[in-house]
N, C-alpha and C. Protein backbone atom coordinates (compact mmCIF):
# COMPACT_ATOMS: atom_id res chain seq x y z
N UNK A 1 169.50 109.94 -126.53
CA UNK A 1 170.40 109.84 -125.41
C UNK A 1 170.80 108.39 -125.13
N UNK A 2 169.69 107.20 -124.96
CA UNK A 2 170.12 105.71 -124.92
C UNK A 2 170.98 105.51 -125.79
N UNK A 3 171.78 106.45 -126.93
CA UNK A 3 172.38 105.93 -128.17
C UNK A 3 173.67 105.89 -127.44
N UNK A 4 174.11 107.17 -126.57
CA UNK A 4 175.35 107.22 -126.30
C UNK A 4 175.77 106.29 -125.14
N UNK A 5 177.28 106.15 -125.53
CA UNK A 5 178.60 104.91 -124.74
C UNK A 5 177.94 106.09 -123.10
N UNK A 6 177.62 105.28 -122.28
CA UNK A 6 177.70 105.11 -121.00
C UNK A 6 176.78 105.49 -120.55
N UNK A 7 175.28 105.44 -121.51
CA UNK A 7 173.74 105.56 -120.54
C UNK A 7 173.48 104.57 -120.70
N UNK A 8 172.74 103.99 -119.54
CA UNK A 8 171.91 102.98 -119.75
C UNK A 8 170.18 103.00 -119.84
N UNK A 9 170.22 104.57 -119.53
CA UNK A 9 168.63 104.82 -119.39
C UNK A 9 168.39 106.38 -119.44
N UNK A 10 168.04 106.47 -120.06
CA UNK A 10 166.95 107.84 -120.17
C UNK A 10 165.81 108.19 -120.32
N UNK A 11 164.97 109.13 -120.34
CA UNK A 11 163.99 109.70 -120.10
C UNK A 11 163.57 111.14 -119.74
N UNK A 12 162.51 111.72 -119.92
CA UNK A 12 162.17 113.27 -120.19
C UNK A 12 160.81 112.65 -119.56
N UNK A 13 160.60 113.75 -118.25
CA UNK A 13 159.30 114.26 -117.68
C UNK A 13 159.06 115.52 -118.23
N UNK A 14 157.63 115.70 -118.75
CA UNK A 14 157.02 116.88 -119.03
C UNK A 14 155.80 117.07 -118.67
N UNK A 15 155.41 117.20 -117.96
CA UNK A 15 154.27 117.03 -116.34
C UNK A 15 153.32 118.55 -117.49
N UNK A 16 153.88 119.32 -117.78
CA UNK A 16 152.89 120.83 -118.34
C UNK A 16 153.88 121.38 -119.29
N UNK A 17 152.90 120.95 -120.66
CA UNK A 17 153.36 121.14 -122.02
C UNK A 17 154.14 123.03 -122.07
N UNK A 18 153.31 123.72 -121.47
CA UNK A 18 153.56 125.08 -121.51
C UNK A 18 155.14 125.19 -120.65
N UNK A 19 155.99 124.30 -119.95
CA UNK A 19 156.41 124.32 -118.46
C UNK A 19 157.71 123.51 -119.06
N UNK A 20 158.42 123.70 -118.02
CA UNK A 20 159.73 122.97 -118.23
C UNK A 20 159.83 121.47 -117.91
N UNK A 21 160.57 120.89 -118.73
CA UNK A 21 160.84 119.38 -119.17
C UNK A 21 162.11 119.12 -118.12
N UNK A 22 162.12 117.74 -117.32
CA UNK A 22 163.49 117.24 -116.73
C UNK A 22 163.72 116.14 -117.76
N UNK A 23 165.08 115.79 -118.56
CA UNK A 23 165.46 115.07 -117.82
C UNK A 23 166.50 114.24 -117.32
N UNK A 24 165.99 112.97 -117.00
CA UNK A 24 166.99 111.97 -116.35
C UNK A 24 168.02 110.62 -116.93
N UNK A 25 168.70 110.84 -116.86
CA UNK A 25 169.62 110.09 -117.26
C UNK A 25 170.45 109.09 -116.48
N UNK A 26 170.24 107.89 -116.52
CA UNK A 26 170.99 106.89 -115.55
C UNK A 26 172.21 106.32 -116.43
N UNK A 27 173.65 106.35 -115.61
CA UNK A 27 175.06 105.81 -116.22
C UNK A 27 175.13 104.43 -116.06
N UNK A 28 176.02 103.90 -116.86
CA UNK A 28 176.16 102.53 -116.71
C UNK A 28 177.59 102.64 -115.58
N UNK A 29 177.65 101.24 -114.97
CA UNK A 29 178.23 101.10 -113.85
C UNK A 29 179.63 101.72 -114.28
N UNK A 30 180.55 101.39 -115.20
CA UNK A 30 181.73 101.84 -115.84
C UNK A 30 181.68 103.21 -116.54
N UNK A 31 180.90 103.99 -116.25
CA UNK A 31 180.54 105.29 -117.05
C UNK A 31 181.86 105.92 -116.33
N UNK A 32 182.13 106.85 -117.37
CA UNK A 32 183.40 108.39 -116.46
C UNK A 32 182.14 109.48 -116.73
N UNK A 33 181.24 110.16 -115.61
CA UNK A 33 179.99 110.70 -115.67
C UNK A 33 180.14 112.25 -116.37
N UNK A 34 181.74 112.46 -115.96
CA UNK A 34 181.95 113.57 -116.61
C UNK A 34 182.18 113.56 -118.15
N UNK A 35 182.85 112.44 -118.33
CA UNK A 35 182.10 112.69 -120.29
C UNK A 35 181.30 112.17 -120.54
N UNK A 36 180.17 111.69 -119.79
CA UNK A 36 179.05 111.20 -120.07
C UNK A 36 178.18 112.57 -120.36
N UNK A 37 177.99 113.31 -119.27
CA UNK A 37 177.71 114.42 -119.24
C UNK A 37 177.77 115.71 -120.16
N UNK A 38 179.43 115.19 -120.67
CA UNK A 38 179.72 115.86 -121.57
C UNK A 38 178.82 116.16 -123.07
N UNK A 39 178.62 114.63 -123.01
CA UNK A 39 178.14 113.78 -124.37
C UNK A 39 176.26 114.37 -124.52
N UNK A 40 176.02 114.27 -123.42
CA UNK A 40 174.60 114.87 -123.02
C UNK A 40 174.30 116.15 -123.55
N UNK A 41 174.91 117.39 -122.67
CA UNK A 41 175.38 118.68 -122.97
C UNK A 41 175.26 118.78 -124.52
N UNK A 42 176.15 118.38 -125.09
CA UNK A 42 176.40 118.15 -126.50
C UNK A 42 175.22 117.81 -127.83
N UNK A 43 174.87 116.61 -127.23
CA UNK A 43 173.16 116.25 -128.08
C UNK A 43 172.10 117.32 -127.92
N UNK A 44 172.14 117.78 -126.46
CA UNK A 44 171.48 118.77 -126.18
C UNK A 44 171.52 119.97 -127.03
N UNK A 45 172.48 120.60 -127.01
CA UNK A 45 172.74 121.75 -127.76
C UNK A 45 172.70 121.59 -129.54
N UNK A 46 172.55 120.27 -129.64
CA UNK A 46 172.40 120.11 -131.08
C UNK A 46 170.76 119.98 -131.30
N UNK A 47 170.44 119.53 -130.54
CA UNK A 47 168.87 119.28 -130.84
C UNK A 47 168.11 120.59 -130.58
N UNK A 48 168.68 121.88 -129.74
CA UNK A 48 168.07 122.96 -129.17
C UNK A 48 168.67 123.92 -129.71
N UNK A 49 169.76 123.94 -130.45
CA UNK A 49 170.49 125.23 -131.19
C UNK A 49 170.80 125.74 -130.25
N UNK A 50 171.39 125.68 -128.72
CA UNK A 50 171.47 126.51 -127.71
C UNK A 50 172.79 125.91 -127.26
N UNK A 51 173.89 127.48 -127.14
CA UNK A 51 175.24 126.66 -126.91
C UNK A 51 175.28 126.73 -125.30
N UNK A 52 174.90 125.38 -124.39
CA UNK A 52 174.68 124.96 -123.51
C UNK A 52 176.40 125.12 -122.77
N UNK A 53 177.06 124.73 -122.96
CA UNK A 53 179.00 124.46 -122.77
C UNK A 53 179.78 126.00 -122.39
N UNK A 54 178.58 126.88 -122.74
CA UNK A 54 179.37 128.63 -122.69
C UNK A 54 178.42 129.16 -121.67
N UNK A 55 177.35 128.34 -121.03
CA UNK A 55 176.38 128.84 -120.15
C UNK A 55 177.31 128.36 -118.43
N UNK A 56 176.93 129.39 -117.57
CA UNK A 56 177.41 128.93 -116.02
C UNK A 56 176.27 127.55 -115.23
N UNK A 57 176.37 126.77 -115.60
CA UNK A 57 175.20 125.64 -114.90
C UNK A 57 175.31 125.50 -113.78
N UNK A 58 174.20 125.62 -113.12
CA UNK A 58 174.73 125.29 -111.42
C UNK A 58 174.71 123.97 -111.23
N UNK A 59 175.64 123.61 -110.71
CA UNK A 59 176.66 121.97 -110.87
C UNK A 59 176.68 121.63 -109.21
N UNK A 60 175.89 120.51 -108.99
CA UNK A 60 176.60 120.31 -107.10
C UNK A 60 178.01 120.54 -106.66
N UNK A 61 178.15 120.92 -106.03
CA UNK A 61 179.66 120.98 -105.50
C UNK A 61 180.28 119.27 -104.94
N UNK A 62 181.67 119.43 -105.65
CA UNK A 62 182.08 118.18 -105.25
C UNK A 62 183.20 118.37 -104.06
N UNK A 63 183.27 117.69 -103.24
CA UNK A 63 184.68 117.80 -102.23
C UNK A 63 185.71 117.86 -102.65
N UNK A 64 186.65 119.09 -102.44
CA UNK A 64 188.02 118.75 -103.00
C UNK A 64 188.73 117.94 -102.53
N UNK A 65 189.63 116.96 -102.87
CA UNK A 65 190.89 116.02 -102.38
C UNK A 65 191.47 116.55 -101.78
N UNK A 66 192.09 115.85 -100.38
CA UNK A 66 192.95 116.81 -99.41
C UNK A 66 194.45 115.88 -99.51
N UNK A 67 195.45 116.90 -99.48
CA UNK A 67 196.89 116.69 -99.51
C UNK A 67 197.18 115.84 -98.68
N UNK A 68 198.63 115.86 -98.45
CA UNK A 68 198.63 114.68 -97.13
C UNK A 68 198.79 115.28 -95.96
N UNK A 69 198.68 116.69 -95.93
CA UNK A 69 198.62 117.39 -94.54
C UNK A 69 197.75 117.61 -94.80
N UNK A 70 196.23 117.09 -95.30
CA UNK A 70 194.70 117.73 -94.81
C UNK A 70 194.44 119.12 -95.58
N UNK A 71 195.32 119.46 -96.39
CA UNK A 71 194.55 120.66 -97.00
C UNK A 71 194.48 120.62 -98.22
N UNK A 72 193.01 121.20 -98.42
CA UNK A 72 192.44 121.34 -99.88
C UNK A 72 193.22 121.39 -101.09
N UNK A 73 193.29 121.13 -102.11
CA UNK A 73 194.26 121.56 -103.32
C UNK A 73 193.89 122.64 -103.60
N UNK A 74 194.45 123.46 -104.31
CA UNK A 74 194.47 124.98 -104.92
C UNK A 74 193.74 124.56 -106.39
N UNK A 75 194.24 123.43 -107.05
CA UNK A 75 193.63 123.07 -108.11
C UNK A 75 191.94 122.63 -108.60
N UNK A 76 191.92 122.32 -107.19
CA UNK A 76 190.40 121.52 -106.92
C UNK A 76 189.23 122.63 -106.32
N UNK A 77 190.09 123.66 -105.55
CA UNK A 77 188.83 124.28 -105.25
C UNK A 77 188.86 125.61 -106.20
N UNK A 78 189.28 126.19 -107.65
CA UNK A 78 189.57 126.72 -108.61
C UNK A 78 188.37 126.46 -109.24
N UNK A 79 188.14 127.67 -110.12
CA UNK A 79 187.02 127.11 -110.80
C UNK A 79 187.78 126.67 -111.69
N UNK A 80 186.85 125.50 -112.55
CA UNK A 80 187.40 125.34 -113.86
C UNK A 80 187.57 126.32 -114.78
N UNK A 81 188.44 126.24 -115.79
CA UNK A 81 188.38 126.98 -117.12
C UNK A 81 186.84 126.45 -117.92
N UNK A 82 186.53 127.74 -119.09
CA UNK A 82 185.49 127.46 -119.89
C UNK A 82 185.96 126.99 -120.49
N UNK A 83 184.83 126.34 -121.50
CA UNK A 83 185.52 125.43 -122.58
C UNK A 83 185.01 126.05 -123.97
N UNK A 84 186.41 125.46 -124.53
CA UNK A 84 185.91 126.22 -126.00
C UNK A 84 184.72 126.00 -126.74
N UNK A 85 184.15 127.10 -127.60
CA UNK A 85 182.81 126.91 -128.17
C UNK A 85 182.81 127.25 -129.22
N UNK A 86 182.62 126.17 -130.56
CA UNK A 86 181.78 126.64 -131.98
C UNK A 86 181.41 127.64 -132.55
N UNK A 87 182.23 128.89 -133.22
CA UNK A 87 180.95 129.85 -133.34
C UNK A 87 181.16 129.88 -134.96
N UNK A 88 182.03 129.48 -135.60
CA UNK A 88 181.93 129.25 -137.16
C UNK A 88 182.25 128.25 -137.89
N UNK A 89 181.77 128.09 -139.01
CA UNK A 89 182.65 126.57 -139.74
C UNK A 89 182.07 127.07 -141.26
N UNK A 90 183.11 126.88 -141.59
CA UNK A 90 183.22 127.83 -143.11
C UNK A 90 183.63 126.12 -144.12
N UNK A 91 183.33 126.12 -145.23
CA UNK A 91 184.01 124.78 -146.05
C UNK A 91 184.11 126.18 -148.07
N UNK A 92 185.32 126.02 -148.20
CA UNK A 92 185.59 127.02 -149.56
C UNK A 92 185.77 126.16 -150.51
N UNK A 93 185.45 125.17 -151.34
CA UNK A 93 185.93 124.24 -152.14
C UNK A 93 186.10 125.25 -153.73
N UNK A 94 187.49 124.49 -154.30
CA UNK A 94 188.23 124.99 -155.80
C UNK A 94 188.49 123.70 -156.59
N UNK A 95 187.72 123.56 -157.63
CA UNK A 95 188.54 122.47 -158.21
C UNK A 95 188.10 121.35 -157.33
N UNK A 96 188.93 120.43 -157.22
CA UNK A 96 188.69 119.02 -156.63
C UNK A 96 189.22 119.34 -154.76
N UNK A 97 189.59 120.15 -154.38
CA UNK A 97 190.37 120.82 -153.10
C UNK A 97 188.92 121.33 -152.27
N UNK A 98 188.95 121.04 -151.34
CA UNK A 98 188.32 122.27 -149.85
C UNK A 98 188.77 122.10 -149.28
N UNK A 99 188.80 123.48 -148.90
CA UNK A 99 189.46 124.22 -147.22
C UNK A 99 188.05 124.65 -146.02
N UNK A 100 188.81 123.87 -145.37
CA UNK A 100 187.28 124.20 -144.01
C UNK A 100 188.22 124.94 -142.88
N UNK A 101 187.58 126.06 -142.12
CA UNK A 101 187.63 127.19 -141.57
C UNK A 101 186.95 126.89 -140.21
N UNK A 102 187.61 126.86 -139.00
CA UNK A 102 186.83 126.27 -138.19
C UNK A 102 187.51 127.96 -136.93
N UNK A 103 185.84 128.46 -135.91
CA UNK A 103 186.19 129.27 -135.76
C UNK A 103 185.75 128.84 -134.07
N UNK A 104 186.84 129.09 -132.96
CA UNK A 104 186.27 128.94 -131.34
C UNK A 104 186.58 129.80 -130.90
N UNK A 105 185.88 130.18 -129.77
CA UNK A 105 185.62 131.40 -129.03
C UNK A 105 185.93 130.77 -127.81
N UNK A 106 186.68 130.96 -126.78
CA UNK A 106 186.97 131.19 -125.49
C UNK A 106 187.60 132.09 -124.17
N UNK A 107 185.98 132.10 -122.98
CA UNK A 107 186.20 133.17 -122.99
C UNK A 107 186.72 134.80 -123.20
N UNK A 108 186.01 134.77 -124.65
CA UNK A 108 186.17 136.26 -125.11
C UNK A 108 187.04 136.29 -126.07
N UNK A 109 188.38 135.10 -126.33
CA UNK A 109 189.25 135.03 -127.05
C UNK A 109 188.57 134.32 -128.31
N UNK A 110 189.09 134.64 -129.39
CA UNK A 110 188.38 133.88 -131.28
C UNK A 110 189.51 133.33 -131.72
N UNK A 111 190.13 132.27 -131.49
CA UNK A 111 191.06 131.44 -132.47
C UNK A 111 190.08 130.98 -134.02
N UNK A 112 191.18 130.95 -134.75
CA UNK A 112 190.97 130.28 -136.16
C UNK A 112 191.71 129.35 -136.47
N UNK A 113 191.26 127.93 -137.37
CA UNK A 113 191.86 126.91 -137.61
C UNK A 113 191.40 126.80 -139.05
N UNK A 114 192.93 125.88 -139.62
CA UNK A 114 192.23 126.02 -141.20
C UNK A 114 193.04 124.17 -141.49
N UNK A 115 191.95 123.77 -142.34
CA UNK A 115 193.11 122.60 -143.18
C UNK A 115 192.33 122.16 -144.44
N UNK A 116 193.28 121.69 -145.26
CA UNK A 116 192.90 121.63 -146.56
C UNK A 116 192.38 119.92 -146.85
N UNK A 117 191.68 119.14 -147.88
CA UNK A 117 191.53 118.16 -148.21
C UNK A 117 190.94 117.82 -149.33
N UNK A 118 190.64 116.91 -150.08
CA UNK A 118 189.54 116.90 -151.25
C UNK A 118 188.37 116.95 -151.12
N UNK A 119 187.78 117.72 -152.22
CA UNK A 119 186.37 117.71 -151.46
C UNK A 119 185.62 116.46 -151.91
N UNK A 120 185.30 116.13 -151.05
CA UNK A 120 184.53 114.75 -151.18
C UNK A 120 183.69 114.12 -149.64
N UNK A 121 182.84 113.89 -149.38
CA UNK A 121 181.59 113.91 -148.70
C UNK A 121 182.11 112.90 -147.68
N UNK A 122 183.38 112.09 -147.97
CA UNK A 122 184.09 110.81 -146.98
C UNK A 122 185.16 111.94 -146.28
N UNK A 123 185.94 112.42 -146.98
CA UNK A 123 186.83 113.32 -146.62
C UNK A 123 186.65 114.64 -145.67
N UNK A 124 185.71 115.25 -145.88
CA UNK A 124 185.28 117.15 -145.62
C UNK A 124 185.38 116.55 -143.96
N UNK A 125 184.60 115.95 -143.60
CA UNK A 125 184.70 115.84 -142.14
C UNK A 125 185.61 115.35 -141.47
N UNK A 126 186.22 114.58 -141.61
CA UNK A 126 188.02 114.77 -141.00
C UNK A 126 188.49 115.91 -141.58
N UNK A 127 188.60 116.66 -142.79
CA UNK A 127 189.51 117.74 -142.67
C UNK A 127 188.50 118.80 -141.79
N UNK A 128 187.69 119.05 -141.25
CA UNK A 128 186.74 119.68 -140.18
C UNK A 128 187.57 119.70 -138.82
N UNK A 129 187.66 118.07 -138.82
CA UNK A 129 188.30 117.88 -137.74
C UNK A 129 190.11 117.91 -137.36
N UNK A 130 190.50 117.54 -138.55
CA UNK A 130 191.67 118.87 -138.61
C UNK A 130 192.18 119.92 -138.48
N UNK A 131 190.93 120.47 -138.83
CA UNK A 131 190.97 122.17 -139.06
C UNK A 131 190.71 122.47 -137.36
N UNK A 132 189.72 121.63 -136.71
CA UNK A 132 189.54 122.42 -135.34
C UNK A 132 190.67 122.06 -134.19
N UNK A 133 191.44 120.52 -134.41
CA UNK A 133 192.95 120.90 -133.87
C UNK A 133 193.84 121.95 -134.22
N UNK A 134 193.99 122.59 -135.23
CA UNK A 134 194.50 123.60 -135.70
C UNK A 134 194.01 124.97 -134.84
N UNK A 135 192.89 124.91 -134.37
CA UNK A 135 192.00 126.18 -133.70
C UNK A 135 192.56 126.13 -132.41
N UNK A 136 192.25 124.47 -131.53
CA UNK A 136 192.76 124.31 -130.76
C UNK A 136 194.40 124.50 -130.00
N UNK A 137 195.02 123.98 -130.84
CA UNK A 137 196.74 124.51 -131.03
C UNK A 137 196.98 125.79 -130.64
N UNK A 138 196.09 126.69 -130.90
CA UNK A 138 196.48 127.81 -130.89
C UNK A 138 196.49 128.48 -129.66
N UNK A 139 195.65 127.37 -128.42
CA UNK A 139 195.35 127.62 -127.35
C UNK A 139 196.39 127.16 -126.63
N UNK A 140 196.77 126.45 -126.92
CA UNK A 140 198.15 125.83 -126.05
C UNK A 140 199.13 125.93 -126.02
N UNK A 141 200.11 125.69 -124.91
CA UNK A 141 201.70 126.03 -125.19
C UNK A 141 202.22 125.21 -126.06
N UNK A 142 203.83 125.66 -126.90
CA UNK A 142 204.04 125.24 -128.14
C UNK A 142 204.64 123.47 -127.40
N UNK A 143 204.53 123.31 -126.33
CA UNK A 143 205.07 121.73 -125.86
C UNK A 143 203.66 120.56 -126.11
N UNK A 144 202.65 121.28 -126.15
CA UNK A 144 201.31 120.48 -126.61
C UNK A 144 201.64 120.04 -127.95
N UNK A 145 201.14 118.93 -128.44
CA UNK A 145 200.36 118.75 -130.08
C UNK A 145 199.44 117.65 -129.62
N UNK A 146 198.64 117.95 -130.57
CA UNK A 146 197.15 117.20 -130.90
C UNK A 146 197.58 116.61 -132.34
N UNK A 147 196.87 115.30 -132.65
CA UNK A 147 196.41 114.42 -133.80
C UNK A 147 195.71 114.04 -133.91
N UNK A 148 194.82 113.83 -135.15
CA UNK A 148 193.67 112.85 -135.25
C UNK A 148 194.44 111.51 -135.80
N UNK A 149 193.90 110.50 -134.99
CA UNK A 149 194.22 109.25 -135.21
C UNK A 149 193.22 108.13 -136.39
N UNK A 150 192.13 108.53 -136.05
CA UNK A 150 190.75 108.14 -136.70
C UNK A 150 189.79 108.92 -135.96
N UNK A 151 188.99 109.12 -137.26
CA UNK A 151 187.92 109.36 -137.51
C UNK A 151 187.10 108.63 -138.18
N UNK A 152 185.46 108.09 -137.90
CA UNK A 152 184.58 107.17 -138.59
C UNK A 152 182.84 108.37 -138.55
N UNK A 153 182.19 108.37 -139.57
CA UNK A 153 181.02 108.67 -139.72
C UNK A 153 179.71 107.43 -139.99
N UNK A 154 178.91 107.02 -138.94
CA UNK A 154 178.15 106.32 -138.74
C UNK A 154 176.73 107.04 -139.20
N UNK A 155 176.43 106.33 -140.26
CA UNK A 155 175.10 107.23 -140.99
C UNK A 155 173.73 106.57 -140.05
N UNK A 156 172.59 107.58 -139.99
CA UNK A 156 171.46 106.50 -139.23
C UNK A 156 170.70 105.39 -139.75
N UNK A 157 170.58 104.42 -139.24
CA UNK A 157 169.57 103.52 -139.18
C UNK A 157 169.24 102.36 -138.19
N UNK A 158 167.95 101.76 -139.18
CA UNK A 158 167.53 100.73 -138.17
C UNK A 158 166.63 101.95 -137.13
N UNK A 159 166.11 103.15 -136.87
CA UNK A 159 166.12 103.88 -135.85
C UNK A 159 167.37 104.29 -134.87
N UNK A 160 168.47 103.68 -135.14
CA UNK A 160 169.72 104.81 -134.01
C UNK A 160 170.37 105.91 -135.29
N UNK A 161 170.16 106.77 -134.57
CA UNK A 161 170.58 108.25 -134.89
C UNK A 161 172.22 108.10 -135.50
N UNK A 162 172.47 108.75 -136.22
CA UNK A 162 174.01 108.92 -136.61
C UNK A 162 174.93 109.22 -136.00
N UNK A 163 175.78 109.35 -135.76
CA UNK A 163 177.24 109.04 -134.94
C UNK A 163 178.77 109.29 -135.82
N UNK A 164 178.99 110.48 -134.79
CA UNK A 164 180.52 110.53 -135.69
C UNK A 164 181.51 110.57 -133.77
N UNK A 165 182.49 109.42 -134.31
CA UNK A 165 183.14 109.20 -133.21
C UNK A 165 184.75 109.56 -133.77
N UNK A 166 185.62 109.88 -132.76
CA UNK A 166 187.14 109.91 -133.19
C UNK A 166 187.79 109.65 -131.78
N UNK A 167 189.40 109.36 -132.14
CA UNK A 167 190.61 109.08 -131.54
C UNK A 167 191.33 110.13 -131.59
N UNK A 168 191.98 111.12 -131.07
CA UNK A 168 192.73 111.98 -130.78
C UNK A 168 194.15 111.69 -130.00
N UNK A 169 195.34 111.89 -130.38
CA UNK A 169 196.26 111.45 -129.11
C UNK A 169 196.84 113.28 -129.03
N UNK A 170 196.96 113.28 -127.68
CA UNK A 170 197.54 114.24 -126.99
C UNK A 170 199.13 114.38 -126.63
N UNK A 171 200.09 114.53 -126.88
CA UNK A 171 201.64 114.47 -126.32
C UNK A 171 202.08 115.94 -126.02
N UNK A 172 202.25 115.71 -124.70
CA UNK A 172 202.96 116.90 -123.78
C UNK A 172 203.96 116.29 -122.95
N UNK A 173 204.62 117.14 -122.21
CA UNK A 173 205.41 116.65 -121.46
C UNK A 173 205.31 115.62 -120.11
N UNK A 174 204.04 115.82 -120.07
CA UNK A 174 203.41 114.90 -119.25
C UNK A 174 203.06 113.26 -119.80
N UNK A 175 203.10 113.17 -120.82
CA UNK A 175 203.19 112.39 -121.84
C UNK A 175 202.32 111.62 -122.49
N UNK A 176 202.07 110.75 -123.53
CA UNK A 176 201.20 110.59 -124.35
C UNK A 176 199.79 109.69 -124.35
N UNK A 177 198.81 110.71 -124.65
CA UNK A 177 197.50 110.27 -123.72
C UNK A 177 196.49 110.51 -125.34
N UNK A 178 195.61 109.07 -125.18
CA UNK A 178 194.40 109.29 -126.02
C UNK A 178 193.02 109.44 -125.55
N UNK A 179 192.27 110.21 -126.56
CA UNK A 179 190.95 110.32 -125.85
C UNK A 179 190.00 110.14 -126.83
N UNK A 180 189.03 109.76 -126.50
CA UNK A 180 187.86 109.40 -127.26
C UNK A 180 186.87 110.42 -127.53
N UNK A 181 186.03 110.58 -128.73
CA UNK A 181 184.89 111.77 -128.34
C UNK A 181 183.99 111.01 -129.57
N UNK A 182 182.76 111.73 -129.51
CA UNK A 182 181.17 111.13 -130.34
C UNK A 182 180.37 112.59 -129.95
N UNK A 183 179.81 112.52 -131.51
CA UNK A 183 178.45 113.45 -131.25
C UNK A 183 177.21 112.91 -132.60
N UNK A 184 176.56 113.15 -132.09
CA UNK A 184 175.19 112.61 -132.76
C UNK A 184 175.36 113.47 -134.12
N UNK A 185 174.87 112.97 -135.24
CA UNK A 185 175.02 113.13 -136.63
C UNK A 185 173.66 113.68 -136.65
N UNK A 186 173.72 114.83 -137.01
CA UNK A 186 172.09 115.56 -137.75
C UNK A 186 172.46 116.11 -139.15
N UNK A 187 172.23 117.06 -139.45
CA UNK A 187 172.34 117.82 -140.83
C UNK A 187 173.96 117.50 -141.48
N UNK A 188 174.88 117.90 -140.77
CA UNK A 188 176.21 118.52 -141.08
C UNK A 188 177.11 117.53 -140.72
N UNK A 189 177.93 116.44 -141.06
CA UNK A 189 179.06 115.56 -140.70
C UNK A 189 180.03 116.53 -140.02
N UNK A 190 180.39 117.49 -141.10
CA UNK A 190 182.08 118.28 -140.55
C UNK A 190 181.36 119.16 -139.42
N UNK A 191 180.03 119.44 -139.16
CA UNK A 191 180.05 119.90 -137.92
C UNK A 191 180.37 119.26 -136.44
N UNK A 192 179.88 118.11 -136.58
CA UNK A 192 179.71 117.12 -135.49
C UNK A 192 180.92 116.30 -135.59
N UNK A 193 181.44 116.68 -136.78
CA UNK A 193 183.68 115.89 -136.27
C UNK A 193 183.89 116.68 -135.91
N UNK A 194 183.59 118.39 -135.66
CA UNK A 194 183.87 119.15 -134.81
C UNK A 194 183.77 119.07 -133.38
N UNK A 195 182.20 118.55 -132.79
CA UNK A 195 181.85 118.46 -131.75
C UNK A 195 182.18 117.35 -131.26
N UNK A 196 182.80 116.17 -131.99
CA UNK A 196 183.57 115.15 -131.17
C UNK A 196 184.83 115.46 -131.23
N UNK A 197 185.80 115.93 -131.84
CA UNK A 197 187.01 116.60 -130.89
C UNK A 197 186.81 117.11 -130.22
N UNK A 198 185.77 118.29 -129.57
CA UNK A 198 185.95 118.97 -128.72
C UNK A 198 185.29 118.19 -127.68
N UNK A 199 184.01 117.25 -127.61
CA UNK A 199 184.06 116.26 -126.77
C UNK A 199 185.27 115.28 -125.82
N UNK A 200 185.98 115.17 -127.44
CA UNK A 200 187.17 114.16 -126.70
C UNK A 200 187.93 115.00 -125.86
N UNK A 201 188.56 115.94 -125.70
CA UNK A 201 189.14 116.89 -125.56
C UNK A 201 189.21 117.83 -124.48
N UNK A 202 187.95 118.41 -124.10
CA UNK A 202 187.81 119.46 -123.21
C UNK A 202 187.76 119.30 -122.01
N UNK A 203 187.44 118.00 -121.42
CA UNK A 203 188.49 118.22 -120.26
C UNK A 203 189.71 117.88 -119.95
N UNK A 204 190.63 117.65 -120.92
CA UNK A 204 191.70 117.74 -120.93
C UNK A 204 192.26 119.12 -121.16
N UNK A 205 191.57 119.59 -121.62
CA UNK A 205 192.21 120.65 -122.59
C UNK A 205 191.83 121.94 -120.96
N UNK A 206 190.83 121.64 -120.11
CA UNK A 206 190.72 122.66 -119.25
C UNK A 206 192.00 122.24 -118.20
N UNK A 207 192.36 121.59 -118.39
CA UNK A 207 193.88 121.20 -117.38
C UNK A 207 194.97 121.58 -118.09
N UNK A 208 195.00 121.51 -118.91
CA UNK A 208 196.09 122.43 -119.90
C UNK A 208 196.37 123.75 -120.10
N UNK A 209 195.10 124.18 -120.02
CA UNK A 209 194.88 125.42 -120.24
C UNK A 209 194.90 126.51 -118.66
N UNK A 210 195.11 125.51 -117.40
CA UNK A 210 195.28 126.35 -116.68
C UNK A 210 196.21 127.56 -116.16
């Protein structure tokens, strides 16, 4: 968790081995807590196999912003939309070619995304992450598009854990916005260029999607 952009501190109490673990996580002063949080969520569910992002968490309630006549927004006191979730990733390689198959589930709905690239161990994970804008797309009105701008795979050492980070730009009519996303590198690269688009992404993508 100290690995990721905007903790400055972490830590796990486990008071009774048999018993549940907290823990705590302190932001750095410039943190945005909600993709900090995000980023958390995320390591989490990679280290626990448990898709944490499709669960209802009980979340403090925040105050909604009031208009300029004093009343609540309609937007703010809404629940959010869920956010999309991982449930396949397929890679078919022919020849010097793979196609990766990227599959999300939201609420209840299964989009599919596909894109092609060479297969080659630098390559597979941007076309991963291709393939899951392609999944994504499918969620949005046709005035959205998504791009990957860069993508980088940070292998581990020294002791810090691996790291796959990307650039995404967004253009809608609202107009053209980039976002950042990272997820910790374990087994699978093209999985985790998966889980940093959808890092970069999802809360944008729950304002879009309303």
């Amino acid at each position: 968790m100290r690995a990721l952009q905007g903790v400055r501190q972490a830590s796990v109490r486990w008071p009774d081995p048999d018993g549940p673990a907290t823990l705590r996580v302190e932001f750095t002063d410039d943190a945005d807590r909600d993709d900090v949080t995000g980023s958390v969520l995320s390591t989490l569910e990679e280290i626990a196999g448990v898709d944490l992002q499709s669960l209802e968490l009980p979340l403090p309630p925040r105050p909604a912003p009031e208009d300029e006549g004093g009343r609540r927004t309609a937007m703010e006191e809404g629940r959010p939309t869920a956010r999309p979730v991982l449930v396949g990733l397929t890679v078919d390689r022919e020849d010097l070619e793979a196609s990766v198959t990227v599959r999300l589930s939201l609420g209840g709905a299964r989009v599919v995304g596909r894109a092609d690239g060479l297969a080659t161990s630098r390559t597979t994970p941007r076309t991963a992450a291709e393939a899951v804008l392609v999944a994504l797309s499918e969620l949005l009105p046709d005035t959205v598009r998504l791009q990957l701008d860069w993508l980088e795979v940070t292998e581990a050492s020294g002791g810090r854990p691996g790291l796959v980070q990307c650039v995404v730009t967004c253009l809608s009519p609202a107009g053209e916005e980039t976002f950042v996303g990272s997820a910790l590198l374990r087994e699978d690269p093209r999985e985790a260029a998966v889980r940093a688009i959808l890092h970069a992404l999802n809360r944008r993508l729950q304002q879009l999607l309303r």
